[in-house]
C-alpha atoms as a PDB file:
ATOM      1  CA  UNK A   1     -31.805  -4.884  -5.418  1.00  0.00           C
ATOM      2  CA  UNK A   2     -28.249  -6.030  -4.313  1.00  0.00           C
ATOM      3  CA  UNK A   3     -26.360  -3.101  -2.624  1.00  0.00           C
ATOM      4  CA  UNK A   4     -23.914  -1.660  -5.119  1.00  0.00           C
ATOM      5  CA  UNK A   5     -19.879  -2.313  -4.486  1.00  0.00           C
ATOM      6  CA  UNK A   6     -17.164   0.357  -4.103  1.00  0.00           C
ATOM      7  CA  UNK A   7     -15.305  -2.251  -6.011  1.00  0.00           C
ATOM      8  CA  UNK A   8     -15.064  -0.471  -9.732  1.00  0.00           C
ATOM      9  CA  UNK A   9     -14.431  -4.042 -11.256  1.00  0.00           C
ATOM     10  CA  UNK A  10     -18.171  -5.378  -9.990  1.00  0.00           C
ATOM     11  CA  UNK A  11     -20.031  -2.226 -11.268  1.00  0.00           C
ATOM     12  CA  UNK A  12     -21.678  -1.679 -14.652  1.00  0.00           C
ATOM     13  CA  UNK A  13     -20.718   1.439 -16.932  1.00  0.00           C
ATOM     14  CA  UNK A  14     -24.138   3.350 -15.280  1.00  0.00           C
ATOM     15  CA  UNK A  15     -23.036   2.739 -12.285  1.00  0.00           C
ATOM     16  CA  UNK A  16     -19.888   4.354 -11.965  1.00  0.00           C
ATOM     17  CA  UNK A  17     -21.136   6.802 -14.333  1.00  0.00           C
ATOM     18  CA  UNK A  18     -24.077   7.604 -11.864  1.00  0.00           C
ATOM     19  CA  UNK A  19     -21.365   7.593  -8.536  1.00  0.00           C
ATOM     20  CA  UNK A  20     -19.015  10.404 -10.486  1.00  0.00           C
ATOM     21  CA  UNK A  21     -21.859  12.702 -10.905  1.00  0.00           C
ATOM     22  CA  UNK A  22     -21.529  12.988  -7.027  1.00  0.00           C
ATOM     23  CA  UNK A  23     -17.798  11.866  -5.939  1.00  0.00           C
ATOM     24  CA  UNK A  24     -14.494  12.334  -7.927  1.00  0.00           C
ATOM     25  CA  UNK A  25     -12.402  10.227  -5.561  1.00  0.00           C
ATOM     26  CA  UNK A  26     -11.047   6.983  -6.468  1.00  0.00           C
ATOM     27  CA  UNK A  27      -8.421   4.991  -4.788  1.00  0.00           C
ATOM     28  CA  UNK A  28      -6.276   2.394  -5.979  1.00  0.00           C
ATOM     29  CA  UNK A  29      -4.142  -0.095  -4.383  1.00  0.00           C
ATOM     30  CA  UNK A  30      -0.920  -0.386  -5.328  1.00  0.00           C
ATOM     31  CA  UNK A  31       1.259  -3.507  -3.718  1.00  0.00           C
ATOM     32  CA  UNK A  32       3.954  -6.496  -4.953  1.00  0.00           C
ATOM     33  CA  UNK A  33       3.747 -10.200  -5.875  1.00  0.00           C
ATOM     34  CA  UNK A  34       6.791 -11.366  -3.505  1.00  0.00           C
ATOM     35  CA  UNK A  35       7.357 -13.769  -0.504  1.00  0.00           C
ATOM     36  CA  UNK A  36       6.087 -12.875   2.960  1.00  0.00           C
ATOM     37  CA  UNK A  37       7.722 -15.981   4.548  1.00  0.00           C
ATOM     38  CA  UNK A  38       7.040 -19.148   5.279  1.00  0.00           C
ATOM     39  CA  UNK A  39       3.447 -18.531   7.027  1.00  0.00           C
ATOM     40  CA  UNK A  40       1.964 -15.492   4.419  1.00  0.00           C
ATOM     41  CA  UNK A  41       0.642 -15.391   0.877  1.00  0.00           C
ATOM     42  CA  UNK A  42       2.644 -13.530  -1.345  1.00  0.00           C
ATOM     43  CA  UNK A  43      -0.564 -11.042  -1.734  1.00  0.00           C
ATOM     44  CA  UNK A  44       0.075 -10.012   1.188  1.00  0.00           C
ATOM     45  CA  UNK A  45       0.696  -6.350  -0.059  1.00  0.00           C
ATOM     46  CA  UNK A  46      -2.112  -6.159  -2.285  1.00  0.00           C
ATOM     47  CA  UNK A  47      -4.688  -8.019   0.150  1.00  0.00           C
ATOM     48  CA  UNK A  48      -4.309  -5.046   2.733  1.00  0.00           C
ATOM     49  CA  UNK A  49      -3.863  -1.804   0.972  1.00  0.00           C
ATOM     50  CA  UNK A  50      -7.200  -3.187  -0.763  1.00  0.00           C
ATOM     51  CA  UNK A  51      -8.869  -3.879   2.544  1.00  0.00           C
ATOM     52  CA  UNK A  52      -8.326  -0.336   3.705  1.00  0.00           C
ATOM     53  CA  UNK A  53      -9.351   0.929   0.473  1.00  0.00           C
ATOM     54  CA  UNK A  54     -12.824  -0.983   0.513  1.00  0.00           C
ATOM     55  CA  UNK A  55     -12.971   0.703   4.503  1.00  0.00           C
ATOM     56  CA  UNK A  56     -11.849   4.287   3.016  1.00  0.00           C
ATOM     57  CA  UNK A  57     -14.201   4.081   0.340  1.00  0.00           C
ATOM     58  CA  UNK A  58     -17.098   3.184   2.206  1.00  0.00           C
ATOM     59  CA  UNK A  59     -16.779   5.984   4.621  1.00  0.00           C
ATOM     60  CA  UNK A  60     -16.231   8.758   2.210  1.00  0.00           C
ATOM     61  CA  UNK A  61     -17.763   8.272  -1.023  1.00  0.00           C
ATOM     62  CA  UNK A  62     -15.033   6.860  -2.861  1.00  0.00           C
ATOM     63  CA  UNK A  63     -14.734   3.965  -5.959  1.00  0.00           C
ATOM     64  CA  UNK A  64     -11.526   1.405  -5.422  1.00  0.00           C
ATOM     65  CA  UNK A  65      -9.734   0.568  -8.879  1.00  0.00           C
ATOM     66  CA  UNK A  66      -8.331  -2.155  -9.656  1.00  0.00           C
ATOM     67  CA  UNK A  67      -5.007  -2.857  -7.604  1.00  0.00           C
ATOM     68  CA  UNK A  68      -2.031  -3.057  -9.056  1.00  0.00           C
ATOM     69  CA  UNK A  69      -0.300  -6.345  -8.453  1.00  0.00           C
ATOM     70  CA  UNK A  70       3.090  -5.979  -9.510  1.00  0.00           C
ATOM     71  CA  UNK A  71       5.524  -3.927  -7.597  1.00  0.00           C
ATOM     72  CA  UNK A  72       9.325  -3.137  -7.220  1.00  0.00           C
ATOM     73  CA  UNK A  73      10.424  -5.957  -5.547  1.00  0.00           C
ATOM     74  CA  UNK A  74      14.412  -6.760  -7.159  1.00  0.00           C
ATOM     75  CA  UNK A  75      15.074  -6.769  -3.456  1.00  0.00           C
ATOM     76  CA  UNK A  76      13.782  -9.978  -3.211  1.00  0.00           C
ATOM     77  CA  UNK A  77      15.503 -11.779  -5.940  1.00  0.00           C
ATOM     78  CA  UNK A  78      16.886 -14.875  -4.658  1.00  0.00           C
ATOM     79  CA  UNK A  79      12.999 -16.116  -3.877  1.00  0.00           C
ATOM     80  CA  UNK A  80      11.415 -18.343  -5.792  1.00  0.00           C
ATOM     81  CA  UNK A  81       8.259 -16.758  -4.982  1.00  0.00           C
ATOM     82  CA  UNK A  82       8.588 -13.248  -6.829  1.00  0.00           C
ATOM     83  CA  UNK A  83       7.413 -11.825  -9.767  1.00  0.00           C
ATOM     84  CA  UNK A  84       8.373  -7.716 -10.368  1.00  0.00           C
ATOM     85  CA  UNK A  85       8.578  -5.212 -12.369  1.00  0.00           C
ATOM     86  CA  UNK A  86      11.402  -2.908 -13.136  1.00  0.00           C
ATOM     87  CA  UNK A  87      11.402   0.948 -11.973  1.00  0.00           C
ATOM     88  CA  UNK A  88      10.544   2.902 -15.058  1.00  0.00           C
ATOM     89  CA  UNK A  89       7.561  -0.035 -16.276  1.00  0.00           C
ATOM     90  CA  UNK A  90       6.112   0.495 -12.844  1.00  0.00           C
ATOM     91  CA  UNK A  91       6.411   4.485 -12.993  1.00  0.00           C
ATOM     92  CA  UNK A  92       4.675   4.147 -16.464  1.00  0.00           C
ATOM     93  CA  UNK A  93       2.055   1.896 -15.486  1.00  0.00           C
ATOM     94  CA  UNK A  94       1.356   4.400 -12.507  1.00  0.00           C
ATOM     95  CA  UNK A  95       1.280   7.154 -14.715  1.00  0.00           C
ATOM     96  CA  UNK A  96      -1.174   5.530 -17.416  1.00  0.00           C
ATOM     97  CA  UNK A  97      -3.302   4.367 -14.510  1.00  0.00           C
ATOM     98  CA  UNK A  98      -3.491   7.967 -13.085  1.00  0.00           C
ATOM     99  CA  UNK A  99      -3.884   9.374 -17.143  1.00  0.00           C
ATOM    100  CA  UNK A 100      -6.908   6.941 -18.135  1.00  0.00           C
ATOM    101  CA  UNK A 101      -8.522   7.380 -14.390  1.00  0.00           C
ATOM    102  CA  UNK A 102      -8.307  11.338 -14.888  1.00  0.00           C
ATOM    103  CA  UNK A 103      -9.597  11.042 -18.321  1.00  0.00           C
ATOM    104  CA  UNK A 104     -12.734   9.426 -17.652  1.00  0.00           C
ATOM    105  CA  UNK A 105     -13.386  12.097 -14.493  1.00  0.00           C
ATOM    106  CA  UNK A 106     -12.304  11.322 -11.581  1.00  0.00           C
ATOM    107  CA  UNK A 107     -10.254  14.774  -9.862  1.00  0.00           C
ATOM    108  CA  UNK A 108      -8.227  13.269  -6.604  1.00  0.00           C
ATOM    109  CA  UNK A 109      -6.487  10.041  -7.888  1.00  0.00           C
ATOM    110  CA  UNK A 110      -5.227   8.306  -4.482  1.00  0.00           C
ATOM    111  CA  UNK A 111      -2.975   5.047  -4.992  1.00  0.00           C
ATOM    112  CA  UNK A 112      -2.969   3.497  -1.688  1.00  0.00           C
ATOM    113  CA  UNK A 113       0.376   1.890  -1.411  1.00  0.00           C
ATOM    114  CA  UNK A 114       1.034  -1.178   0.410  1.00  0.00           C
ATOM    115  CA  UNK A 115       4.557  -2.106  -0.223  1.00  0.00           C
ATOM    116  CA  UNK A 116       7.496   0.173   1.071  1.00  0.00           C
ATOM    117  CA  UNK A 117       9.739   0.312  -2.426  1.00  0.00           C
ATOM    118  CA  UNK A 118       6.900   1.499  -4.402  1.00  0.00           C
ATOM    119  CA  UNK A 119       6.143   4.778  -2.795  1.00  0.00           C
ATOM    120  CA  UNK A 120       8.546   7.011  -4.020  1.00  0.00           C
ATOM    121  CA  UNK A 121       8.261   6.267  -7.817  1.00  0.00           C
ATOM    122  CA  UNK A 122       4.493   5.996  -7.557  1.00  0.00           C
ATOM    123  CA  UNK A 123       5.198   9.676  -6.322  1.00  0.00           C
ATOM    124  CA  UNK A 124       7.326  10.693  -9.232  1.00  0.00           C
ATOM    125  CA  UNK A 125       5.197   8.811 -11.319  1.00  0.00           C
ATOM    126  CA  UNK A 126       2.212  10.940 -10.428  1.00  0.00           C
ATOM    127  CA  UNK A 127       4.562  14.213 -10.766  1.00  0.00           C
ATOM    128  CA  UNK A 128       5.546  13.370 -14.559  1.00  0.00           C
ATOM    129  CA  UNK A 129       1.998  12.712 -15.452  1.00  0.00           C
ATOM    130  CA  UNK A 130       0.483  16.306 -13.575  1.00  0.00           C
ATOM    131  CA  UNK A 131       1.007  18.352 -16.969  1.00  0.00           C
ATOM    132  CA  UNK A 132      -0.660  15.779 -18.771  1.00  0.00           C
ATOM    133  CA  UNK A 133      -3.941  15.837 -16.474  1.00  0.00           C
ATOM    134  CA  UNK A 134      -6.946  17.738 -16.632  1.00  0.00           C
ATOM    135  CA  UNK A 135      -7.002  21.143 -14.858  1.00  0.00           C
ATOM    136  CA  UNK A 136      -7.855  20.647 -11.039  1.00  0.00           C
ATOM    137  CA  UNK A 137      -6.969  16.752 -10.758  1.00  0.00           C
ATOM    138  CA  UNK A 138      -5.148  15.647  -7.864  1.00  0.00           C
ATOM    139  CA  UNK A 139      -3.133  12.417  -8.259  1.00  0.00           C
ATOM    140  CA  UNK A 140      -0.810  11.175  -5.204  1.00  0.00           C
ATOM    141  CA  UNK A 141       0.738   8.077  -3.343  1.00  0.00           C
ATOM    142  CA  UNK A 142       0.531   7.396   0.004  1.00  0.00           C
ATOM    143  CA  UNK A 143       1.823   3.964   2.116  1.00  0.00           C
ATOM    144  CA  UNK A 144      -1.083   3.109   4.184  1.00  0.00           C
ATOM    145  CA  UNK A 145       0.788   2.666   7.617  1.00  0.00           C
ATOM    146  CA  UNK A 146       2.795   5.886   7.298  1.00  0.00           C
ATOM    147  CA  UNK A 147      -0.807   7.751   8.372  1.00  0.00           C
ATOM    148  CA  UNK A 148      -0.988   6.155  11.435  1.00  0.00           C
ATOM    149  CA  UNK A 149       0.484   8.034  14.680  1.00  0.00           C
ATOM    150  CA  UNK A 150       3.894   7.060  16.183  1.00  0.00           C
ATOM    151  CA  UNK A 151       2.766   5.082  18.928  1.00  0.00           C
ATOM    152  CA  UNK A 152       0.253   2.810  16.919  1.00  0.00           C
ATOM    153  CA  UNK A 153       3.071   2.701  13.721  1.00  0.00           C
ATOM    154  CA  UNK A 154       5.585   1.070  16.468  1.00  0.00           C
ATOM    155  CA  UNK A 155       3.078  -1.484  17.143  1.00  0.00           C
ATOM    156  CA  UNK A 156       1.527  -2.077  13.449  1.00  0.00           C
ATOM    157  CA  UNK A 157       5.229  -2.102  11.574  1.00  0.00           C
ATOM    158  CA  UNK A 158       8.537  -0.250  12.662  1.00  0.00           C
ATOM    159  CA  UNK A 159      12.112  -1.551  13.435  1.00  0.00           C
ATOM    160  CA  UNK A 160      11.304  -2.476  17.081  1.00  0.00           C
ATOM    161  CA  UNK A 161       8.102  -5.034  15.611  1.00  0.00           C
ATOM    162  CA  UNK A 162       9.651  -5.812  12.029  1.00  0.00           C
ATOM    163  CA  UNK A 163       8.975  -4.769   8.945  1.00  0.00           C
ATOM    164  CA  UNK A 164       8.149  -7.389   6.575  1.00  0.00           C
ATOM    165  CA  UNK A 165       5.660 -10.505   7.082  1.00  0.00           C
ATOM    166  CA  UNK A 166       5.724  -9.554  10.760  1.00  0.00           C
ATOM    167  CA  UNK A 167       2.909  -9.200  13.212  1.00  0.00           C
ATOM    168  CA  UNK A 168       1.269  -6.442  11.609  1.00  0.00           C
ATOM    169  CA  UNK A 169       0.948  -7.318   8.126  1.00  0.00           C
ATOM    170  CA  UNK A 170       0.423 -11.089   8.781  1.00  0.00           C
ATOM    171  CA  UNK A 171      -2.460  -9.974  11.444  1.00  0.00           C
ATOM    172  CA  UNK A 172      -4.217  -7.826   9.096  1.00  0.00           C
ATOM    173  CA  UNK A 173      -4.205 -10.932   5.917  1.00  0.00           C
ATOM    174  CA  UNK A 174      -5.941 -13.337   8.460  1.00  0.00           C
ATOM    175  CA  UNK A 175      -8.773 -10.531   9.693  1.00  0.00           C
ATOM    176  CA  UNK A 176      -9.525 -10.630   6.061  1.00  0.00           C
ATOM    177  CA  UNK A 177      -8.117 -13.955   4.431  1.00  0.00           C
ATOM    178  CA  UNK A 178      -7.352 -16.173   7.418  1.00  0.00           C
ATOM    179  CA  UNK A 179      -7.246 -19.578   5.054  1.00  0.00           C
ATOM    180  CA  UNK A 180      -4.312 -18.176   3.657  1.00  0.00           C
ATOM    181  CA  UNK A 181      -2.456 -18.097   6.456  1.00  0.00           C
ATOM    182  CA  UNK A 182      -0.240 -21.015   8.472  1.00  0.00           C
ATOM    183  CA  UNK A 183       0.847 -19.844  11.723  1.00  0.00           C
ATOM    184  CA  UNK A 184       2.453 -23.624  12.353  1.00  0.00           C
ATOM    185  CA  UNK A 185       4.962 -22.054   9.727  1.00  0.00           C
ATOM    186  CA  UNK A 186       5.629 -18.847  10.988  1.00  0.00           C
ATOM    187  CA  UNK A 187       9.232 -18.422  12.057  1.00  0.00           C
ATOM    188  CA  UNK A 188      10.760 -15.377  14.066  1.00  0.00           C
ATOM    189  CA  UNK A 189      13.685 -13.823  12.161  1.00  0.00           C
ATOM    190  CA  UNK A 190      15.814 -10.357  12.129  1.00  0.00           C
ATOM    191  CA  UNK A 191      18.550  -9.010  10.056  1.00  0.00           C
ATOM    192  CA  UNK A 192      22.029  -8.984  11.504  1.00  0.00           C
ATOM    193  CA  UNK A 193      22.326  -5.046  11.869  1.00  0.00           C
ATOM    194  CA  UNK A 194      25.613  -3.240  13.173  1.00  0.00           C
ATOM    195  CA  UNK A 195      25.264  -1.371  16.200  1.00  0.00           C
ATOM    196  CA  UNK A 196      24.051   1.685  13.977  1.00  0.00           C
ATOM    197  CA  UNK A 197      25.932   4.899  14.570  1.00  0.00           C
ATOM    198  CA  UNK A 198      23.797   7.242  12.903  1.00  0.00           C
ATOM    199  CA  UNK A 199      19.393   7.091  12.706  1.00  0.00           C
ATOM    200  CA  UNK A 200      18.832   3.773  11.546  1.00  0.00           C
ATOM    201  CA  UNK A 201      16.466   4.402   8.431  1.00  0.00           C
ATOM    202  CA  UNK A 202      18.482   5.739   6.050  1.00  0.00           C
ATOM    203  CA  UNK A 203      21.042   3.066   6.174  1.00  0.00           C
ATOM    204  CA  UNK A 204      18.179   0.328   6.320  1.00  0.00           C
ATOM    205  CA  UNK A 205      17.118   2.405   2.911  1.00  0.00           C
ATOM    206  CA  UNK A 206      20.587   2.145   1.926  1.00  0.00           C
ATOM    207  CA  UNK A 207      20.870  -1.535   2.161  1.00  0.00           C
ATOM    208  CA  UNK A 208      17.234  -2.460   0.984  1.00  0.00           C
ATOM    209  CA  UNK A 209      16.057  -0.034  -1.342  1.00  0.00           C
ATOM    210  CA  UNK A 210      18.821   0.201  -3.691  1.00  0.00           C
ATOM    211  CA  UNK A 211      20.558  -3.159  -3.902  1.00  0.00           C
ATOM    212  CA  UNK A 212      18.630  -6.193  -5.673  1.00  0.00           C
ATOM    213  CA  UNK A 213      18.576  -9.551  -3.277  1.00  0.00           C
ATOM    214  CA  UNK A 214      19.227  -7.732  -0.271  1.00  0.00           C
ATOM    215  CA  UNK A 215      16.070  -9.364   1.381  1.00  0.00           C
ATOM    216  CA  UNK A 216      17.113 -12.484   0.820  1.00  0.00           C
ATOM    217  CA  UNK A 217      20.754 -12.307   1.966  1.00  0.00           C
ATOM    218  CA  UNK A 218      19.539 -10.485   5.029  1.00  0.00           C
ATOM    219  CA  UNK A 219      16.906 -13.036   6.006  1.00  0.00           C
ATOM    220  CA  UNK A 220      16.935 -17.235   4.918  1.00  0.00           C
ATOM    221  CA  UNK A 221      13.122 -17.263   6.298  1.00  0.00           C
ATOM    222  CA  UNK A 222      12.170 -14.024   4.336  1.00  0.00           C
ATOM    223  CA  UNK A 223      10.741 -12.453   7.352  1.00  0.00           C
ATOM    224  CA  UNK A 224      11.610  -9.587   9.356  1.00  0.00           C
ATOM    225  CA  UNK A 225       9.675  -9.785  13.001  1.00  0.00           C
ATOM    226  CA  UNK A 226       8.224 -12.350  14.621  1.00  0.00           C
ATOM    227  CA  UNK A 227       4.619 -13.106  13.272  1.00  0.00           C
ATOM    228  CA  UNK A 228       4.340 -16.157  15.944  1.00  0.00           C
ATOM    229  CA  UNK A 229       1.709 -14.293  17.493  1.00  0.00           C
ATOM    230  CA  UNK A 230      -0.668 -12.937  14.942  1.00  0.00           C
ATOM    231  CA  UNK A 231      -4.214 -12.963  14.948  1.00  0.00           C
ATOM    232  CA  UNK A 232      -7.288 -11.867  13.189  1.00  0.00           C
ATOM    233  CA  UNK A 233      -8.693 -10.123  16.451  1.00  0.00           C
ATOM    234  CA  UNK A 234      -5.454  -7.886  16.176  1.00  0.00           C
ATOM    235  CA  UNK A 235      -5.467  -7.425  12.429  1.00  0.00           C
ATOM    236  CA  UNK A 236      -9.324  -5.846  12.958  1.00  0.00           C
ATOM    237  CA  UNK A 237      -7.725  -3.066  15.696  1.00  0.00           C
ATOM    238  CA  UNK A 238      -5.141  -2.551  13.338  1.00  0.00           C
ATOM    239  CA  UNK A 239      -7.579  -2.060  10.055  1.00  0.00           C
ATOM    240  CA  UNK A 240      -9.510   0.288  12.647  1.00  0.00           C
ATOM    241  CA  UNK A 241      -6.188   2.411  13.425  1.00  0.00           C
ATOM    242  CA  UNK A 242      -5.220   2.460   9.571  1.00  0.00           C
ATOM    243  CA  UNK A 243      -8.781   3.383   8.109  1.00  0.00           C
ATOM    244  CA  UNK A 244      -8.960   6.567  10.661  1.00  0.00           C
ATOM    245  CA  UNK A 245      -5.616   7.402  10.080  1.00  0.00           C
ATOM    246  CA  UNK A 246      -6.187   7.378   5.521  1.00  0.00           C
ATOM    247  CA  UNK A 247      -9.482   9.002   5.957  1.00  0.00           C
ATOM    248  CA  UNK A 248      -7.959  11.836   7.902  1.00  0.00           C
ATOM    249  CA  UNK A 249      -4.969  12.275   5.236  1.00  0.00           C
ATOM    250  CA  UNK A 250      -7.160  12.442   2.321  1.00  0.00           C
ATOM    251  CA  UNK A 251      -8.809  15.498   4.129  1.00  0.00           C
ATOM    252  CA  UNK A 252      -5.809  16.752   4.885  1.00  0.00           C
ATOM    253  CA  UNK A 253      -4.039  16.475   1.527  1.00  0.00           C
ATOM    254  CA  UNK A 254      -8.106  17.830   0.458  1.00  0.00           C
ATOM    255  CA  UNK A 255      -7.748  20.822   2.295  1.00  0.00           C
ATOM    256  CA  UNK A 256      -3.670  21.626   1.812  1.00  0.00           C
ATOM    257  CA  UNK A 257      -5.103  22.101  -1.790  1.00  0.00           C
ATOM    258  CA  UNK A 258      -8.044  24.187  -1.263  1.00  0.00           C
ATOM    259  CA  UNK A 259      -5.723  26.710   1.325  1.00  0.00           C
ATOM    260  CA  UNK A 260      -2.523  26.575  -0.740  1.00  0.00           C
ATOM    261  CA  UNK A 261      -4.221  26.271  -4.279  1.00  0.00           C
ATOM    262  CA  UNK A 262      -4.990  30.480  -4.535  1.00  0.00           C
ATOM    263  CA  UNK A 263      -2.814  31.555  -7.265  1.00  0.00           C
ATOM    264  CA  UNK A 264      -4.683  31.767 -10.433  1.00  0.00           C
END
C-alpha cells in the first residue's frame, strides 16, 4: 500500500478524515507569483515555504494545504513576470482559507509564509477572522526564515547576504527543483542605499513595503545579493536550519497558549 502524503491535495476524503481524529495541525504555504531574477523561477516563494512545510509536517503530525500562490507583490510592478493580488483580496482569501480549514476541524491553522510583504496582513487577516472561528482554534502567520537564530538568518537572508533571489532562496529552489534554476544567468546586484543614519529596516520597510515598483527601480536585474554561488548542497543545510527552527515555534506558539490561555 503506497505510503500516504502530508500533501492534503493527494489524499482521499478518509484519509484526512482518519489523520484529524489524531492531529489538528495543518499548515499552509503562503508565497507570490513575481520575478526572482534572471537565474530563479518566479515560484520561488511558494516552492520553499512548501518544502519546509512537507519537512514540518512530517516530523510532527501535520497535513500541508494547498499553498497559496498569489501574494502582495505591487512592489514589483515594472516586471513582466508578476501576477498579484491587492491587500484586502489577499486578507480575505487568508481569512476564508483559515474559516473553511477551521470548519472542517482542524484547531492550530499555521500559514507558513514565504514572501516578506505578506506577513503582516496574513496576521491581521487571521485576527479579523478569530471571532468567526470555532472555540479553541488557533490560526497564525509566520515567515519561515524569521525562526531561524541570528547567526544562521545572516547567512540564509539578511541585508549583509541580500534579500531577494539571493543565495539563500536560490540555494534552497535547486535542493528541491534544481532544473529550474540557471546559474549561467545569475547576476550579483544591490540597491543604491544612503549611508543610513538610523537602523536600517524600517527605512528598507519604508521604501519597499509601501510604495508599488520600488523593486524594480531599486534593482534592473531584480535581485538583491549575489546568488553566483548557490548550490543545492547549501540549500539542504539551510532546509535543515529552517525545519528545526518552524518545528520549535509551533511548540512555542503551542505552549504560549496552553500557559497564557487560563482565563475562562
Amino acid at each position: 500500500m503506497p505510503r500516504k502524503s502530508v500533501f492534503m491535495s493527494e489524499l482521499t476524503m478518509t484519509q484526512v478524515e482518519e489523520h484529524l481524529k489524531g492531529s489538528d495541525l495543518v499548515l499552509v504555504p503562503t508565497g507570490s507569483t513575481e520575478q526572482h531574477g534572471p537565474h530563479s523561477p518566479l515560484s520561488t516563494d511558494v516552492i520553499i515555504p512548501t518544502e519546509v512545510c512537507r519537512r514540518v509536517a512530517e516530523q510532527i503530525n501535520a497535513l500541508v494545504a494547498p499553498p497559496v500562490n498569489y501574494g502582495i507583490s505591487a512592489g514589483h510592478r515594472g516586471f513582466k513576470a508578476l501576477a498579484y493580488l491587492s491587500v484586502p483580496t489577499f486578507m480575505s482569501v487568508i481569512e476564508d482559507i483559515a474559516f473553511s480549514l477551521a470548519e472542517v476541524g482542524f484547531r492550530r491553522i499555521v500559514f507558513v509564509n514565504g514572501h516578506y510583504t505578506n506577513y503582516f496582513p496574513v496576521n491581521m487577516a487571521c485576527m479579523n477572522v478569530s471571532t468567526r472561528l470555532p472555540e479553541g482554534t488557533h490560526a497564525w502567520g509566520v515567515s519561515y526564515w524569521e525562526t531561524l537564530p541570528p547567526e544562521q538568518l545572516e547567512e540564509y537572508l539578511s541585508m549583509k547576504t541580500g534579500l531577494h533571489a539571493n543565495i539563500g532562496e536560490t540555494s534552497a529552489v535547486m535542493a528541491v527543483r534544481p532544473e529550474l534554476v540557471d546559474l549561467d544567468q545569475a547576476v550579483a546586484e544591490w540597491p543604491d542605499f544612503p549611508d543610513f543614519r538610523s537602523p536600517s529596516f524600517p527605512t528598507v520597510l519604508a521604501y519597499f513595503e509601501t510604495n508599488p515598483g520600488s523593486v524594480w527601480r531599486a534593482s534592473r536585474s531584480g535581485v538583491w545579493g549575489d546568488p553566483r554561488g548557490s548550490s543545492a548542497e547549501l540549500g539542504k543545510k539551510f532546509y535543515g536550519w529552517i525545519e528545526d527552527g518552524v518545528v520549535r515555534h509551533i511548540h512555542d506558539v503551542d505552549e504560549t497558549y496552553r500557559r497564557l490561555n487560563v482565563r475562562g
